[in-house]
C-alpha atoms as a PDB file:
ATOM      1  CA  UNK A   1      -4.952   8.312  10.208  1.00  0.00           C
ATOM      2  CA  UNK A   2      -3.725   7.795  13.834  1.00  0.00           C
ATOM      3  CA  UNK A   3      -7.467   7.775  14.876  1.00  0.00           C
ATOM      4  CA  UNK A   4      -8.817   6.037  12.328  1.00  0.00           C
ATOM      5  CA  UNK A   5      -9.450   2.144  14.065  1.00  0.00           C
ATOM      6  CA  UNK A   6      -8.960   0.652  10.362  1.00  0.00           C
ATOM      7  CA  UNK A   7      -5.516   2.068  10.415  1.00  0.00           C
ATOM      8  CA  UNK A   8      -5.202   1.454  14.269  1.00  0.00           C
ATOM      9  CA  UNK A   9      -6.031  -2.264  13.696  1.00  0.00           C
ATOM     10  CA  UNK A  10      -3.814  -2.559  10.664  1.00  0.00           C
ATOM     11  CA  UNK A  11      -0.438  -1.035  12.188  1.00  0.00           C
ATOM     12  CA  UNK A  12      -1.475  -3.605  15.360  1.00  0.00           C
ATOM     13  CA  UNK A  13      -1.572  -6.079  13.311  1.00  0.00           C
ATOM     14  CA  UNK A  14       1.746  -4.768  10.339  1.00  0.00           C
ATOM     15  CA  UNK A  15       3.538  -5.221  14.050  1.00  0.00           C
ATOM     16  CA  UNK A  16       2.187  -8.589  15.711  1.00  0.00           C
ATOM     17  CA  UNK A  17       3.374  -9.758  11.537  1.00  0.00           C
ATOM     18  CA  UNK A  18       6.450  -8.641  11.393  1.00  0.00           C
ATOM     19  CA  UNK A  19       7.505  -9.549  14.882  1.00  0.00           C
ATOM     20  CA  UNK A  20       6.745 -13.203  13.966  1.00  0.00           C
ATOM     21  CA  UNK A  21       8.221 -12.689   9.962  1.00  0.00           C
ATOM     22  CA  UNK A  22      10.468  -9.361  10.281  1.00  0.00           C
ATOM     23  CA  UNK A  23       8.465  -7.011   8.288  1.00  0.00           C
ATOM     24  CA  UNK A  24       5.199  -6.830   7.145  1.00  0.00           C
ATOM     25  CA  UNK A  25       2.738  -4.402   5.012  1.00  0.00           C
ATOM     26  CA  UNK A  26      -1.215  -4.293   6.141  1.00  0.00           C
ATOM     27  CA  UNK A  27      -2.980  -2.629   3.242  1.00  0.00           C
ATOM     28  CA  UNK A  28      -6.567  -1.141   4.005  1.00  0.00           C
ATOM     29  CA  UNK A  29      -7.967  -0.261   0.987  1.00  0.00           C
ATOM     30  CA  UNK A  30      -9.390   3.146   0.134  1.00  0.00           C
ATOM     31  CA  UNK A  31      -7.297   4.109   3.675  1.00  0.00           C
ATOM     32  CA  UNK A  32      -3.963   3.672   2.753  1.00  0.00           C
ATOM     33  CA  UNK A  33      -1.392   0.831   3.911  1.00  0.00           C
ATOM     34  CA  UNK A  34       0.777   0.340   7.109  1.00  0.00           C
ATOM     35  CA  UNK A  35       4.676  -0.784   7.401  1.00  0.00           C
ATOM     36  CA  UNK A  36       6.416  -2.120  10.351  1.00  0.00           C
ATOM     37  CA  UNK A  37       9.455  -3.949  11.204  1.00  0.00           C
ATOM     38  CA  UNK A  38       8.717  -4.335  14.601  1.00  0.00           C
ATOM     39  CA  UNK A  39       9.273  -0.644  15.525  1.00  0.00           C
ATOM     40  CA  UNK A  40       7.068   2.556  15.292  1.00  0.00           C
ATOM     41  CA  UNK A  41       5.015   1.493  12.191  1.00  0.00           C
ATOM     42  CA  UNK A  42       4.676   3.659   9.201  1.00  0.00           C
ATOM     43  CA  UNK A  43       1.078   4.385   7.587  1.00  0.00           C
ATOM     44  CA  UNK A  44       0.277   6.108   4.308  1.00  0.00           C
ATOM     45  CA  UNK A  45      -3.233   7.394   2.904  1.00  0.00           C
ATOM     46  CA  UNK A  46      -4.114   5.906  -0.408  1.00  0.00           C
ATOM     47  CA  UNK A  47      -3.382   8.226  -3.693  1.00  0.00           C
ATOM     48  CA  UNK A  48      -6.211  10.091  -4.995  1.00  0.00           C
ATOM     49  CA  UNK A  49      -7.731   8.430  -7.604  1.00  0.00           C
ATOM     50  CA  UNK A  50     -10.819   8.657 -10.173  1.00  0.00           C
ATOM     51  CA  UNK A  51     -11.329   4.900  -9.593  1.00  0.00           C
ATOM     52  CA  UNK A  52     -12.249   3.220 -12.602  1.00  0.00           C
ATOM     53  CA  UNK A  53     -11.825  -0.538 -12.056  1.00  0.00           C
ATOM     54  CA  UNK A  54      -9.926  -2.151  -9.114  1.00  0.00           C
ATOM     55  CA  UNK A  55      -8.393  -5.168 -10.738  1.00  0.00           C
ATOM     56  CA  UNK A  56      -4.606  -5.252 -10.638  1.00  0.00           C
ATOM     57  CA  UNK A  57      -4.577  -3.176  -7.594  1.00  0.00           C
ATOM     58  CA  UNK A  58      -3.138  -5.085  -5.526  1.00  0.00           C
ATOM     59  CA  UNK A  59      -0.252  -6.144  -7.805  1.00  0.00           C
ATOM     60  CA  UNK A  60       0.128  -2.954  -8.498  1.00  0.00           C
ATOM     61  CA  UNK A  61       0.705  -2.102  -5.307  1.00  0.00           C
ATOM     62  CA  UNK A  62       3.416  -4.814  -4.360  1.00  0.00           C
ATOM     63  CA  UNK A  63       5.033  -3.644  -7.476  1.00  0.00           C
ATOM     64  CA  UNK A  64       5.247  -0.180  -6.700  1.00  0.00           C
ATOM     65  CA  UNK A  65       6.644  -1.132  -3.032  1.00  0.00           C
ATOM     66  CA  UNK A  66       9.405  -3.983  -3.742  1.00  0.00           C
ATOM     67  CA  UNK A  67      10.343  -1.303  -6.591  1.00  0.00           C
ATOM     68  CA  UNK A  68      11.279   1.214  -4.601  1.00  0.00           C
ATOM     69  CA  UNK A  69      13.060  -0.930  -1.891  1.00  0.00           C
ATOM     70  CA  UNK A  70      10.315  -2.660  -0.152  1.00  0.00           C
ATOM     71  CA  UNK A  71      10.559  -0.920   3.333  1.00  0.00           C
ATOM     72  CA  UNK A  72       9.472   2.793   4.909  1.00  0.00           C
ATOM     73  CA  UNK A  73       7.619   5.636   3.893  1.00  0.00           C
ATOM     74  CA  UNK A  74       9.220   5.824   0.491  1.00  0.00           C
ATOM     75  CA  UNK A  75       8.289   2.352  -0.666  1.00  0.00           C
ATOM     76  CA  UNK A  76       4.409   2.608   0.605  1.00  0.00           C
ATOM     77  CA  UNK A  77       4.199   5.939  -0.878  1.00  0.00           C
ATOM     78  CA  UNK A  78       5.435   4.151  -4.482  1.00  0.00           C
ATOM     79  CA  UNK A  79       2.982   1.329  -3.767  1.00  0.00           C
ATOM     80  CA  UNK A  80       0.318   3.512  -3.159  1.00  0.00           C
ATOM     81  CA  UNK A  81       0.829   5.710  -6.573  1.00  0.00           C
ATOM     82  CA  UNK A  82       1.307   2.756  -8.778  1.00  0.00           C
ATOM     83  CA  UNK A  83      -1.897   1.672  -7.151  1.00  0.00           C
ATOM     84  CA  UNK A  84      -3.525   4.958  -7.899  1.00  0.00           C
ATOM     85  CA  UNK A  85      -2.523   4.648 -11.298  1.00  0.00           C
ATOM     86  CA  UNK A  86      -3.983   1.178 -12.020  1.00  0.00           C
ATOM     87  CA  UNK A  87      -7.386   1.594 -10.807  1.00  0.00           C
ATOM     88  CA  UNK A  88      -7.762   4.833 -12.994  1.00  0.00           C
ATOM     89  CA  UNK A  89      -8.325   2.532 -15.835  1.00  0.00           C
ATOM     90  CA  UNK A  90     -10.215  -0.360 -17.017  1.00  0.00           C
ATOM     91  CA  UNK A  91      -8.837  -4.357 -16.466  1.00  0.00           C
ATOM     92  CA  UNK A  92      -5.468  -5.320 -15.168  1.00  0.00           C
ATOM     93  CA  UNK A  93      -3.163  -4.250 -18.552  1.00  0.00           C
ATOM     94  CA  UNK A  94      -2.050  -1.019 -18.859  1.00  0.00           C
ATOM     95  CA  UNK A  95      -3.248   0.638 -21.777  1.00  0.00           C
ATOM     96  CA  UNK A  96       0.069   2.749 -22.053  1.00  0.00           C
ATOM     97  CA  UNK A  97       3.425   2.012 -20.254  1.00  0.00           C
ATOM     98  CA  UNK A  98       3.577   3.358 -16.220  1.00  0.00           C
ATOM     99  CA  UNK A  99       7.006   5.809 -16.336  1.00  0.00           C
END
């Protein structure tokens, strides 16, 4: 990911954010998502996924991070499965409950 300039850009930018707000996720998409809290940001790929429909991704993925602590590689890893998960079905409600 290092030398991908999507993910370059994005951890520039995670830090120039959370210098100015303390911490700060950049998420890229089909590329994954960058932390920082003004130190050595963190960057995850996305989850594989058979994409079906992208609606609720995002949400998804917010949920899946502040759920599992909202900072490091632990909450952008959540975000990113629970984001996985929700765009491997169609619309924004799941059709069974996410355990």
């Amino acid at each position: 990911q290092a030398g991908d300039p999507d993910m370059a850009a994005a951890a520039e930018a995670a830090g120039a954010l959370a210098a100015r707000v303390g911490a700060a996720v950049v998420k890229c998409g089909a590329a994954g998502a960058v932390w920082s809290d003004g130190g050595d940001p963190i960057a995850v790929p996305a989850a594989r996924a058979e994409v079906v429909d992208t609606t609720g991704a995002g949400d998804a993925f917010a949920a899946g991070f502040v759920a599992a602590g909202g900072a490091g590689i632990a909450a952008l890893q959540s975000a990113a499965a629970l984001a996985a998960r929700a765009v491997g079905q169609l619309g924004a409600r799941p059709l069974t409950p996410f355990t």
